[in-house]
PDB file of N, CA and C in Angstrom:
ATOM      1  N   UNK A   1       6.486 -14.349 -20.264  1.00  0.00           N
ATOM      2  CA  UNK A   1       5.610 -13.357 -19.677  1.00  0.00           C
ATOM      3  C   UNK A   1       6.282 -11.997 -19.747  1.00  0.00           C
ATOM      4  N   UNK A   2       5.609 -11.575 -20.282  1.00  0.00           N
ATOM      5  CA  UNK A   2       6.309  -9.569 -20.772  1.00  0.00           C
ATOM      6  C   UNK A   2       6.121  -8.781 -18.932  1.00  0.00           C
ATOM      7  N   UNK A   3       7.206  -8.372 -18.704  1.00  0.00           N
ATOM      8  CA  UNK A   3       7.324  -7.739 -17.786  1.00  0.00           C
ATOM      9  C   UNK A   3       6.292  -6.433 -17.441  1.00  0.00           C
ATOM     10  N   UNK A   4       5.823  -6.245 -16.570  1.00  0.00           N
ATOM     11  CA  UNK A   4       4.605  -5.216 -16.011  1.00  0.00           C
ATOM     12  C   UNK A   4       5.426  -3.920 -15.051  1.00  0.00           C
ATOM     13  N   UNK A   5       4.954  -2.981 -15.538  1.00  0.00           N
ATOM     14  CA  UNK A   5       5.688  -2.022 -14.349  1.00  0.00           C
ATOM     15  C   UNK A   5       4.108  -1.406 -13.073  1.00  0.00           C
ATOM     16  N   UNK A   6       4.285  -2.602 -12.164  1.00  0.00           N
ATOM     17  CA  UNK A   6       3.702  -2.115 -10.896  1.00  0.00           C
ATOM     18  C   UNK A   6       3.724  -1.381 -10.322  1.00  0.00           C
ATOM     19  N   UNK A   7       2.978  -0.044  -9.673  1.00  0.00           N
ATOM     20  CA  UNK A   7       2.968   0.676  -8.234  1.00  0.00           C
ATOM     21  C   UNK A   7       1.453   0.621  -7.497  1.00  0.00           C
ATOM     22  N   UNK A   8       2.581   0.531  -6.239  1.00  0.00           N
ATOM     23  CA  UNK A   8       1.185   0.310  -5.228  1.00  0.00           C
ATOM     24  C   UNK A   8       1.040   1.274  -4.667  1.00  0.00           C
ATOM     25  N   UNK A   9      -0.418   2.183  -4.648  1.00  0.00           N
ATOM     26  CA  UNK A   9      -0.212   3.211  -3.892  1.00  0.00           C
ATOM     27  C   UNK A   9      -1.328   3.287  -2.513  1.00  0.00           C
ATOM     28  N   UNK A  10      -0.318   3.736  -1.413  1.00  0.00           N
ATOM     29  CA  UNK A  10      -0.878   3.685  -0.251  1.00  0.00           C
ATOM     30  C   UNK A  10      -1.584   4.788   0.088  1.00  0.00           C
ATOM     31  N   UNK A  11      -2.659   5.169   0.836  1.00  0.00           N
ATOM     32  CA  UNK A  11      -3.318   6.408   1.160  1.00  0.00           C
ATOM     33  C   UNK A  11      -4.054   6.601   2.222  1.00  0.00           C
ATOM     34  N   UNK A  12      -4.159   7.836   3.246  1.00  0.00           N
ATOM     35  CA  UNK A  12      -4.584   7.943   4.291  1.00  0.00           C
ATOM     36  C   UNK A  12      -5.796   9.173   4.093  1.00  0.00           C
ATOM     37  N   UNK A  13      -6.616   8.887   5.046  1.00  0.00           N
ATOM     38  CA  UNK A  13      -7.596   9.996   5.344  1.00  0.00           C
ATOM     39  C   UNK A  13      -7.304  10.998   6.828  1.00  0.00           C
ATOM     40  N   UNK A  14      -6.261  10.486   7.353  1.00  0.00           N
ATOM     41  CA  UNK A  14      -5.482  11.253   8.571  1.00  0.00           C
ATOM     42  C   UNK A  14      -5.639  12.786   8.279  1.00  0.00           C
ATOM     43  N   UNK A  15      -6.024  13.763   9.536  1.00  0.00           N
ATOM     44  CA  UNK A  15      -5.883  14.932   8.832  1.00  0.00           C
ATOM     45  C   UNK A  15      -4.154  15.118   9.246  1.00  0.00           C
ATOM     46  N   UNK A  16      -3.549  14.518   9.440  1.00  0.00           N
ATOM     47  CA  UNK A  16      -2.008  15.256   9.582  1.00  0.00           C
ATOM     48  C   UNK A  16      -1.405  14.378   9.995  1.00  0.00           C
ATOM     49  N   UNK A  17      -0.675  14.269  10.907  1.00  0.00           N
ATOM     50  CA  UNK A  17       0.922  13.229  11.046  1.00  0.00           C
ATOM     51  C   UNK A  17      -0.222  11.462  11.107  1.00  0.00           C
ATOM     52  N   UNK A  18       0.512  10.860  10.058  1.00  0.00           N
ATOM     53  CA  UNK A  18      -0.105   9.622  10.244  1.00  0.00           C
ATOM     54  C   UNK A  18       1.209   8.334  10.231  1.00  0.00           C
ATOM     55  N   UNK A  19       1.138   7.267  10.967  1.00  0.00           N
ATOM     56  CA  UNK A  19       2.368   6.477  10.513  1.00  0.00           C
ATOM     57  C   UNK A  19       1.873   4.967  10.093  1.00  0.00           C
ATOM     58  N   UNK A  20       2.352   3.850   9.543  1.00  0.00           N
ATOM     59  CA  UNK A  20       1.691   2.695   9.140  1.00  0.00           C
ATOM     60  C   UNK A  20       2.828   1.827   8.785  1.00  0.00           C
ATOM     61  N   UNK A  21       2.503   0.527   9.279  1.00  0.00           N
ATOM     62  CA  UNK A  21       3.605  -0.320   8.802  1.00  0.00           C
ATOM     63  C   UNK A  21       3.269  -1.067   8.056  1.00  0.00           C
ATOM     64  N   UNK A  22       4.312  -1.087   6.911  1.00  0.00           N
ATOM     65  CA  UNK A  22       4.104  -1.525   5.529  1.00  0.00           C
ATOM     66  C   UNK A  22       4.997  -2.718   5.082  1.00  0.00           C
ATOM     67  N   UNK A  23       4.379  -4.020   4.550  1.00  0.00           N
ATOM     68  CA  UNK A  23       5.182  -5.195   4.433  1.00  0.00           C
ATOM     69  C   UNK A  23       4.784  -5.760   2.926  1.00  0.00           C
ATOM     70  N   UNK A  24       5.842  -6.079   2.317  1.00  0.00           N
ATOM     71  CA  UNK A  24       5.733  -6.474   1.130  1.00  0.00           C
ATOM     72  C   UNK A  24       6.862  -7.493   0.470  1.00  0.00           C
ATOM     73  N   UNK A  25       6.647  -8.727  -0.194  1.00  0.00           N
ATOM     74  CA  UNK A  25       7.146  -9.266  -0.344  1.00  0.00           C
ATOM     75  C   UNK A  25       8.529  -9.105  -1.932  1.00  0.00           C
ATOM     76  N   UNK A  26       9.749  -9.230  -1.699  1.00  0.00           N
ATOM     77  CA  UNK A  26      10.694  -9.002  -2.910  1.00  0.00           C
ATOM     78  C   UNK A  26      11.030 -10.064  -3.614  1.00  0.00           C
ATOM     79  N   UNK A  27       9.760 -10.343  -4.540  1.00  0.00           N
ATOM     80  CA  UNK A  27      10.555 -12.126  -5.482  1.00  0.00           C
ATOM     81  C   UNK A  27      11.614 -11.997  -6.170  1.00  0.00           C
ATOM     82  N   UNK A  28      12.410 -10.749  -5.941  1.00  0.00           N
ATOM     83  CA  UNK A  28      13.698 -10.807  -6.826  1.00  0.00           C
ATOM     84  C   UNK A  28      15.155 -11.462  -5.554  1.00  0.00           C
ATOM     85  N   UNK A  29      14.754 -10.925  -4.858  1.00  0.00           N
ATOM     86  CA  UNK A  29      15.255 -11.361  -3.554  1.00  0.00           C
ATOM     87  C   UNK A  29      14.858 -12.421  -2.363  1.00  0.00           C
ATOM     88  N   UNK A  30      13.724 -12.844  -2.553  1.00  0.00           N
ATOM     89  CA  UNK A  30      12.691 -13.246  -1.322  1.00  0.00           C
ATOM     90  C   UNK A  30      12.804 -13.339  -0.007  1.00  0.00           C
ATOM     91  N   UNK A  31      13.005 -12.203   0.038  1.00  0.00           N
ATOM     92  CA  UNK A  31      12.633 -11.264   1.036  1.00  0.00           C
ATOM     93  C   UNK A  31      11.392 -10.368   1.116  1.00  0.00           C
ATOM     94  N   UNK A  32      10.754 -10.114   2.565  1.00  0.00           N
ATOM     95  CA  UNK A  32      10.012  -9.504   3.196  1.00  0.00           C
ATOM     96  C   UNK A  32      10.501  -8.364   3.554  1.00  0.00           C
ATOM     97  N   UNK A  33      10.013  -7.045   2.615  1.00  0.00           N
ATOM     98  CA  UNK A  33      10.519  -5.739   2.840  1.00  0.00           C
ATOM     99  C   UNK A  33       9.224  -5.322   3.778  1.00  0.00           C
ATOM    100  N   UNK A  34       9.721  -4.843   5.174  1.00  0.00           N
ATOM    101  CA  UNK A  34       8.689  -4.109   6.396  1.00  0.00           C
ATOM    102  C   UNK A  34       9.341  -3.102   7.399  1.00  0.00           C
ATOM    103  N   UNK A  35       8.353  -2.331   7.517  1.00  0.00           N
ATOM    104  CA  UNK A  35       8.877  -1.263   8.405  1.00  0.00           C
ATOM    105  C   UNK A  35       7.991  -0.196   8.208  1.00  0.00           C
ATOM    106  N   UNK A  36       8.270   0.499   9.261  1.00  0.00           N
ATOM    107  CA  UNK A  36       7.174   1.760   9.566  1.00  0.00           C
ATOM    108  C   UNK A  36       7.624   3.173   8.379  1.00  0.00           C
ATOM    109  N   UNK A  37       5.979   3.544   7.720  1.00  0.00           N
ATOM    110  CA  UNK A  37       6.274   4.784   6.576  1.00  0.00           C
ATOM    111  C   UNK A  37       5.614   5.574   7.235  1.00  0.00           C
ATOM    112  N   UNK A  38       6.124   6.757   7.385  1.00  0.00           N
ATOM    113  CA  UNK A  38       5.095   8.060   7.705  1.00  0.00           C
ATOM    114  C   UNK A  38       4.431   8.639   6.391  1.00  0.00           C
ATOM    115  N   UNK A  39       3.163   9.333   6.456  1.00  0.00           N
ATOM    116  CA  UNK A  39       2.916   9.842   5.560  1.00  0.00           C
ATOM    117  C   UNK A  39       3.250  11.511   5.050  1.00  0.00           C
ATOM    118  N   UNK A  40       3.533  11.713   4.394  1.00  0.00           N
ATOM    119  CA  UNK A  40       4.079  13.180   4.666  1.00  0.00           C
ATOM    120  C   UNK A  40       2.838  14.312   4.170  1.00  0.00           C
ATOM    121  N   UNK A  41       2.603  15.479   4.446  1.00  0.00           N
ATOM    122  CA  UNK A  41       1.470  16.423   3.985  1.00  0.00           C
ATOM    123  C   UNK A  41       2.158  17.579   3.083  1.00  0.00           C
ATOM    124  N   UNK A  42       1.364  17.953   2.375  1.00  0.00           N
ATOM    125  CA  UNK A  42       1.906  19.525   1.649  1.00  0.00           C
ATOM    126  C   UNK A  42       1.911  20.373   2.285  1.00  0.00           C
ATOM    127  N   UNK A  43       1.787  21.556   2.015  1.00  0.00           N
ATOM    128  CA  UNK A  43       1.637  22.870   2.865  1.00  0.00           C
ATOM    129  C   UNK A  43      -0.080  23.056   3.091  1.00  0.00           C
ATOM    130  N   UNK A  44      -0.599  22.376   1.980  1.00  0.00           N
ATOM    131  CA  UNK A  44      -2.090  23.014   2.284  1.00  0.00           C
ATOM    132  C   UNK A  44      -2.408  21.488   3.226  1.00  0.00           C
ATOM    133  N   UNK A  45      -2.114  21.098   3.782  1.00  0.00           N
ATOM    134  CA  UNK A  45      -2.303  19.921   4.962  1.00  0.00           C
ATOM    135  C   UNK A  45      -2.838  18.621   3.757  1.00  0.00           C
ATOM    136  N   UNK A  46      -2.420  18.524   2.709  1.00  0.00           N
ATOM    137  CA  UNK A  46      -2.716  17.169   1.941  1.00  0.00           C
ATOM    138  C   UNK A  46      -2.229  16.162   1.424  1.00  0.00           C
ATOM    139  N   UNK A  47      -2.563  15.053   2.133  1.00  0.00           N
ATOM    140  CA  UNK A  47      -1.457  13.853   2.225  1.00  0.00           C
ATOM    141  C   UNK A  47      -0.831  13.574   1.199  1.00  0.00           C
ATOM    142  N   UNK A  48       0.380  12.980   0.827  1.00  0.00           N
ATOM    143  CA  UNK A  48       0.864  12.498  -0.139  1.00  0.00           C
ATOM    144  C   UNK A  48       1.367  11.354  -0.150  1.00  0.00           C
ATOM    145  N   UNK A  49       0.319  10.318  -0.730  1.00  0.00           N
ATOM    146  CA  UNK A  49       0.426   8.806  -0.971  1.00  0.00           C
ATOM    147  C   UNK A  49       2.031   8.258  -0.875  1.00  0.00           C
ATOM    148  N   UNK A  50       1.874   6.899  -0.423  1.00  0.00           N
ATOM    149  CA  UNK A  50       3.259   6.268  -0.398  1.00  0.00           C
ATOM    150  C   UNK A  50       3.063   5.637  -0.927  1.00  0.00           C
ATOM    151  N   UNK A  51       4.113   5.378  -2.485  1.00  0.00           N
ATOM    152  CA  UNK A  51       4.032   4.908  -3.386  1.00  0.00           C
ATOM    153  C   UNK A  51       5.415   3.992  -3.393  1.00  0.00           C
ATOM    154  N   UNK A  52       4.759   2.853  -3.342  1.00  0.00           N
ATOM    155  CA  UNK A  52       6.209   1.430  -4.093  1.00  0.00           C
ATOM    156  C   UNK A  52       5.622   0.984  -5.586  1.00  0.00           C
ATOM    157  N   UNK A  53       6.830   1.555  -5.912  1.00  0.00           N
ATOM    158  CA  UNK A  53       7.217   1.300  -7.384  1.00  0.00           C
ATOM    159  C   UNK A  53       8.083   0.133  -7.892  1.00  0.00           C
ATOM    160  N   UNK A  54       7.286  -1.091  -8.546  1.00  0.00           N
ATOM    161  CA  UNK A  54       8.117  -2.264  -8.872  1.00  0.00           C
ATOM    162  C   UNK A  54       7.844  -2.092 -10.498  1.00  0.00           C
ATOM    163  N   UNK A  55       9.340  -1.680 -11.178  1.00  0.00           N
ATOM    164  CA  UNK A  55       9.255  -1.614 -12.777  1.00  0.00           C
ATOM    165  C   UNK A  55       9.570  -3.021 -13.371  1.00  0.00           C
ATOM    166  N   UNK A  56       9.135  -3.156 -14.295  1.00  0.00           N
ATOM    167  CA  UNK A  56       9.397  -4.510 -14.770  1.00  0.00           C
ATOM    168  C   UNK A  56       9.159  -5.593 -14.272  1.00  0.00           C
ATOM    169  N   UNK A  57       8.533  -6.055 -13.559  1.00  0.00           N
ATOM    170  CA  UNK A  57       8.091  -6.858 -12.788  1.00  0.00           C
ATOM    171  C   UNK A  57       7.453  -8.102 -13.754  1.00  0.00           C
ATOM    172  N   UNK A  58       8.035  -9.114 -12.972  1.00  0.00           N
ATOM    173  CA  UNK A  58       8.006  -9.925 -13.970  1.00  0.00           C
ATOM    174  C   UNK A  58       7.490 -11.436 -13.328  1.00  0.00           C
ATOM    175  N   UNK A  59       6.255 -11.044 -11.891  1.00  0.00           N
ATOM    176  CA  UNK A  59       5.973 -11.902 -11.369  1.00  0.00           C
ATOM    177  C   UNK A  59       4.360 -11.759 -11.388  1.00  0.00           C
ATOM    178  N   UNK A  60       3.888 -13.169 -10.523  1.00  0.00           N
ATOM    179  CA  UNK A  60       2.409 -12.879 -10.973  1.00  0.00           C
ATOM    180  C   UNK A  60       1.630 -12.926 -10.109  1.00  0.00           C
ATOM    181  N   UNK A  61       2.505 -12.629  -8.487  1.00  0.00           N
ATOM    182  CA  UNK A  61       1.697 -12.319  -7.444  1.00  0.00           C
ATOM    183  C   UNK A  61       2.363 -11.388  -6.924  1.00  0.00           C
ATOM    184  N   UNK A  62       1.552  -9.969  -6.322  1.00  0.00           N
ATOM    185  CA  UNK A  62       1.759  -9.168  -5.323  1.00  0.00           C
ATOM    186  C   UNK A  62       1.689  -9.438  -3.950  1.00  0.00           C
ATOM    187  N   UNK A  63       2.472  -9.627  -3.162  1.00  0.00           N
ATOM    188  CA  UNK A  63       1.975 -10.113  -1.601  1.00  0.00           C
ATOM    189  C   UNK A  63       2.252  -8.994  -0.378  1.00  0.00           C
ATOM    190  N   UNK A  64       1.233  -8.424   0.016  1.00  0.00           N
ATOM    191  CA  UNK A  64       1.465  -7.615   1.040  1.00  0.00           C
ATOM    192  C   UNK A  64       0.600  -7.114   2.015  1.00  0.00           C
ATOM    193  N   UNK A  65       1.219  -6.207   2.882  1.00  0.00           N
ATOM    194  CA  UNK A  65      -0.303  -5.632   3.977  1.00  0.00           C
ATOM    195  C   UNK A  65       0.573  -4.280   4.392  1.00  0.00           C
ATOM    196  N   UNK A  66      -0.456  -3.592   5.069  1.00  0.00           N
ATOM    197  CA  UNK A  66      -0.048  -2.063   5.568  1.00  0.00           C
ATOM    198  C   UNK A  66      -1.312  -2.274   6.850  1.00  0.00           C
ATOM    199  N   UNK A  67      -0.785  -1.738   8.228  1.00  0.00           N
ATOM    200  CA  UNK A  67      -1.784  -1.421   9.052  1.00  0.00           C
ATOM    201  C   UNK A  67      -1.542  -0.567  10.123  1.00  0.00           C
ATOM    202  N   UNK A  68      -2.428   0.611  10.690  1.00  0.00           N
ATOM    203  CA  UNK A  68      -1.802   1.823  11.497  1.00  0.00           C
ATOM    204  C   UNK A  68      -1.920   0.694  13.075  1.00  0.00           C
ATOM    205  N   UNK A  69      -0.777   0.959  13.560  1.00  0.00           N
ATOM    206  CA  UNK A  69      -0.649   0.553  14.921  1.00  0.00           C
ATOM    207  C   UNK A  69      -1.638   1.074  16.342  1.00  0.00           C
ATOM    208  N   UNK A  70      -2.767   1.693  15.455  1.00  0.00           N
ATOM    209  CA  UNK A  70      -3.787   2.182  16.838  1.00  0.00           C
ATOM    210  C   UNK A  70      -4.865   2.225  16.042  1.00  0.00           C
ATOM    211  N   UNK A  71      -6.000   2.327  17.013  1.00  0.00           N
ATOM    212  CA  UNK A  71      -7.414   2.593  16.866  1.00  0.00           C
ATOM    213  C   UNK A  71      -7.972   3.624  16.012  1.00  0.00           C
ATOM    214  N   UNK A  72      -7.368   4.629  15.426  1.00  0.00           N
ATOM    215  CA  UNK A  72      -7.720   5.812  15.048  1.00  0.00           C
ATOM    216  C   UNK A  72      -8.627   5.448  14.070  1.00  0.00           C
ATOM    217  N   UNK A  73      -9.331   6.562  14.248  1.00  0.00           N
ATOM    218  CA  UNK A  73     -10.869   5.904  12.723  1.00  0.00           C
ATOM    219  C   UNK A  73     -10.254   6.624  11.857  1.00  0.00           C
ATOM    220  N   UNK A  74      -9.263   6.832  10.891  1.00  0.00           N
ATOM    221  CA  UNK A  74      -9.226   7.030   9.848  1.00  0.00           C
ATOM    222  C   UNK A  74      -8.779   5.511   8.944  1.00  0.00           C
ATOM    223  N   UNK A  75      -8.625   5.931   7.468  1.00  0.00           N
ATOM    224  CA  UNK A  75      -8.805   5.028   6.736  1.00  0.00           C
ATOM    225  C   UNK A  75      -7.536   4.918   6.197  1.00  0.00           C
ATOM    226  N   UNK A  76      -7.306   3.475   5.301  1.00  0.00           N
ATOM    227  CA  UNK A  76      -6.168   3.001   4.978  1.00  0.00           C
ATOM    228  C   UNK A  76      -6.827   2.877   3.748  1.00  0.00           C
ATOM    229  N   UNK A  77      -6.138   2.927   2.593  1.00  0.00           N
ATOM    230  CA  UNK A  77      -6.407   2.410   0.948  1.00  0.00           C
ATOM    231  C   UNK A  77      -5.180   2.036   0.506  1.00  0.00           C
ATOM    232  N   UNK A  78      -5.266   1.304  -0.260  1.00  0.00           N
ATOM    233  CA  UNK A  78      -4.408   0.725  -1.627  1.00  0.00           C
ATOM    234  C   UNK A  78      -5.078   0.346  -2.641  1.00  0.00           C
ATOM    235  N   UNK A  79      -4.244   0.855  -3.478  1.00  0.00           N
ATOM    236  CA  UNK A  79      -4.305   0.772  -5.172  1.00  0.00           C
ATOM    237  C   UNK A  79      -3.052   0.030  -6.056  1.00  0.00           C
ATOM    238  N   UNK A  80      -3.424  -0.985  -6.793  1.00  0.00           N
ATOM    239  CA  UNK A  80      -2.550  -1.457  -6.977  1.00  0.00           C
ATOM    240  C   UNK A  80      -2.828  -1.081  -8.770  1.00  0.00           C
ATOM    241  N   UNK A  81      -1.829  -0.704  -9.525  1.00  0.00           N
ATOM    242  CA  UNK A  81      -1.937  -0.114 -10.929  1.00  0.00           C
ATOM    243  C   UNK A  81      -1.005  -0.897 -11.763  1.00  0.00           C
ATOM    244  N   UNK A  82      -1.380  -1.983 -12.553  1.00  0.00           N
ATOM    245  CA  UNK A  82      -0.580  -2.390 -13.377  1.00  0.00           C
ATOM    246  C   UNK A  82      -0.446  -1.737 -15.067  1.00  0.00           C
ATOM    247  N   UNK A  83       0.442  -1.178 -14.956  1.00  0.00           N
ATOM    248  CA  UNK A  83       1.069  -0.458 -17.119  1.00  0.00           C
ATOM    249  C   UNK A  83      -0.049   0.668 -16.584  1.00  0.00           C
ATOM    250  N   UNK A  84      -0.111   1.377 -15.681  1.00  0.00           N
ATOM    251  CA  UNK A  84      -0.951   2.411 -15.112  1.00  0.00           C
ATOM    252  C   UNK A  84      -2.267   2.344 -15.439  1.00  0.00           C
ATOM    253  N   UNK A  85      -3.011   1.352 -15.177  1.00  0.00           N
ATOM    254  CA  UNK A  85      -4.387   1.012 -15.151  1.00  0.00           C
ATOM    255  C   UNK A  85      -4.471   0.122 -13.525  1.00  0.00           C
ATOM    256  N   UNK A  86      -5.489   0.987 -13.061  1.00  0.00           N
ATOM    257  CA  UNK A  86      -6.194   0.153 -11.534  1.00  0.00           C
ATOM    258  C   UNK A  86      -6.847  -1.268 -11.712  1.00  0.00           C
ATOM    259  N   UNK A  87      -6.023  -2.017 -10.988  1.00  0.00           N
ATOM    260  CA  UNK A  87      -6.236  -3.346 -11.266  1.00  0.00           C
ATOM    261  C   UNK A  87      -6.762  -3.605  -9.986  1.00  0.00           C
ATOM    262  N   UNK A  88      -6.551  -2.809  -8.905  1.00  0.00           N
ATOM    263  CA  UNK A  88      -7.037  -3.656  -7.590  1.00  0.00           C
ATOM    264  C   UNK A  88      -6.974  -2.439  -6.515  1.00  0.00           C
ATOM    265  N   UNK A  89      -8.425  -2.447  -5.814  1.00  0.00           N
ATOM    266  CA  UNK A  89      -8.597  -1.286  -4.817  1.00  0.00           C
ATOM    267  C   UNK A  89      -8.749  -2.191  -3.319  1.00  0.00           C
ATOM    268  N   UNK A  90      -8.031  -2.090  -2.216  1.00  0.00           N
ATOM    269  CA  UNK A  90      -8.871  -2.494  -1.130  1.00  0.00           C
ATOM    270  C   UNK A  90      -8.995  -0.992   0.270  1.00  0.00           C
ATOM    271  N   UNK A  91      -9.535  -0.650   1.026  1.00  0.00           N
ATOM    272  CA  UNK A  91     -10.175  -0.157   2.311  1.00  0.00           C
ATOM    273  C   UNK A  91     -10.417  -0.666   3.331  1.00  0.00           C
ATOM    274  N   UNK A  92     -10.203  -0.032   4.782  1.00  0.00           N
ATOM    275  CA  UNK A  92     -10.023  -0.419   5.600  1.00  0.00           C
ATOM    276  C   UNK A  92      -9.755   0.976   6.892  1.00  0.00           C
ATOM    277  N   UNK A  93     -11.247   0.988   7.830  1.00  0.00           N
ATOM    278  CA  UNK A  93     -11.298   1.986   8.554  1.00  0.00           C
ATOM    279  C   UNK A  93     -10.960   1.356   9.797  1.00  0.00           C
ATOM    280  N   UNK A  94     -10.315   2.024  10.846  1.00  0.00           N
ATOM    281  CA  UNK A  94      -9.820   1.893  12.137  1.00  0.00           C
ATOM    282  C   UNK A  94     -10.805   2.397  13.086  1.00  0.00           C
ATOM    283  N   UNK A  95     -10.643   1.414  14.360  1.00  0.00           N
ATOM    284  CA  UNK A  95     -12.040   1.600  15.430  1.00  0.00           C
ATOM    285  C   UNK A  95     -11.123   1.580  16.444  1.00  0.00           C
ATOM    286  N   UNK A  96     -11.459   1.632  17.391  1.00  0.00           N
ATOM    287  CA  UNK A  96     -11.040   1.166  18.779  1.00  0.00           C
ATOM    288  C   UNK A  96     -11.199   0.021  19.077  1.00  0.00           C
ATOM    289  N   UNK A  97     -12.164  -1.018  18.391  1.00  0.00           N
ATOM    290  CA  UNK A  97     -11.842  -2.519  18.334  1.00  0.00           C
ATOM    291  C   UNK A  97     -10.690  -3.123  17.594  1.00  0.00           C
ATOM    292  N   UNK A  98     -10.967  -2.486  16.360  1.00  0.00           N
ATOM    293  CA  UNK A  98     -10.039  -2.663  15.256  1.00  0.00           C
ATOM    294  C   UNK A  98      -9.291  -1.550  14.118  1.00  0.00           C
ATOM    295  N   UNK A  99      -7.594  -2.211  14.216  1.00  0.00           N
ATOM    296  CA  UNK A  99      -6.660  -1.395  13.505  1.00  0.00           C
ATOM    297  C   UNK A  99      -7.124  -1.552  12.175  1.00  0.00           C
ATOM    298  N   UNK A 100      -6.993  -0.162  11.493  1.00  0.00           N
ATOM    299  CA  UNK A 100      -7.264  -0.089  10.097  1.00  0.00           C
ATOM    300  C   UNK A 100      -5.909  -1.081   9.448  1.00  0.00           C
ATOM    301  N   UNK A 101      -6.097  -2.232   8.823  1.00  0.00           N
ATOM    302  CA  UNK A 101      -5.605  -3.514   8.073  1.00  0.00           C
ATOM    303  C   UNK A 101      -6.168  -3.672   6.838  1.00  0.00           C
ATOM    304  N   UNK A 102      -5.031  -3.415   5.799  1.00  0.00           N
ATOM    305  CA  UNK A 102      -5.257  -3.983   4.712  1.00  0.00           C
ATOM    306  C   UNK A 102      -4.517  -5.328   4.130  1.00  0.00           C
ATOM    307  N   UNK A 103      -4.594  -5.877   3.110  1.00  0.00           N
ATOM    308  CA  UNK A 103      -3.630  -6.979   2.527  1.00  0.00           C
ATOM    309  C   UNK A 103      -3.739  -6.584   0.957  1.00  0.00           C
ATOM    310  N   UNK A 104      -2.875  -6.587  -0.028  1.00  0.00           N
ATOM    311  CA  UNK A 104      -2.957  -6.179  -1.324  1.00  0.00           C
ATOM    312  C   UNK A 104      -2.910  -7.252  -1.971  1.00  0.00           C
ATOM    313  N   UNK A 105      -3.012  -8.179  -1.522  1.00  0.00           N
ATOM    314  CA  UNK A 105      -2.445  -9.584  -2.660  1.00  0.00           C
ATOM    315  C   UNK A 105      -2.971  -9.762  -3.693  1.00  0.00           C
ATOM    316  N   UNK A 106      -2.888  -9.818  -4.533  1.00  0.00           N
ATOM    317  CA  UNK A 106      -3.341  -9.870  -5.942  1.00  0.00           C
ATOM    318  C   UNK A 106      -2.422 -10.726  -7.031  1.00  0.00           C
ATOM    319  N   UNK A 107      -3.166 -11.413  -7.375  1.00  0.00           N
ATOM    320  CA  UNK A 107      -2.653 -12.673  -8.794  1.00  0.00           C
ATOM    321  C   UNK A 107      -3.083 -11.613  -9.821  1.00  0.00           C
ATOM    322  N   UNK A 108      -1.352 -11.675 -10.753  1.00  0.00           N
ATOM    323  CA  UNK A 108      -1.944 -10.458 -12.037  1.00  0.00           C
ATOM    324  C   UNK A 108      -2.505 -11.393 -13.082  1.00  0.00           C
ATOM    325  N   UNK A 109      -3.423 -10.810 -13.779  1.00  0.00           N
ATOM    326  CA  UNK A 109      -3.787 -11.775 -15.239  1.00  0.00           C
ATOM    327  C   UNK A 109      -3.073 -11.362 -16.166  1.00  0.00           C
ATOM    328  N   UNK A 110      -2.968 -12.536 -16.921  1.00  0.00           N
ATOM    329  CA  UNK A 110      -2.049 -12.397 -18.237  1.00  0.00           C
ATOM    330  C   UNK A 110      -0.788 -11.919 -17.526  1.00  0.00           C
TER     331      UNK A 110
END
């Protein structure tokens, strides 16, 4: 199996300080990489995606989740881009019932 260079990119609709905890699995290690990412903004207040970058990747499942620790109605996305083509989109808006939760898991083809 020819190695794939993966990135997953995370994204918020927050207008400004947003934080999210992000868990993802390392089959080079197997280990569960988690912990809280802030998102950071430009000067003109516009978010800038958190991006994990797995080069060469040479497995054939992605396993992970990201979810903001409160109610806030903004939104959570991931994009998952394999050899930089979008292979996999999921969404996920936050209520006061429910934390914006995503899961990225994805089986790559071929």
């Amino acid at each position: 199996k020819d190695p794939k260079n993966v990135k997953i990119i995370i994204s918020t609709n927050a207008p400004d300080f947003d934080e999210i905890i992000v868990s993802y699995h390392d089959f080079d290690t197997n280990e569960d990489i988690y912990g809280p990412r802030q998102f950071t903004y430009d000067s003109s207040g516009n978010q800038q995606p958190i991006i994990i970058s797995l080069p060469e990747y040479s497995y054939n499942e992605i396993l992970g989740n990201a979810y903001r620790n409160n109610g806030l109605p903004y939104s959570l996305n991931a994009k998952i881009f394999i050899d930089d083509v979008l292979e996999f989109e999921v969404e996920s808006i936050g209520s006061t019932e429910a934390y914006a939760t995503i899961f990225f898991d994805y089986t790559i083809k071929n």
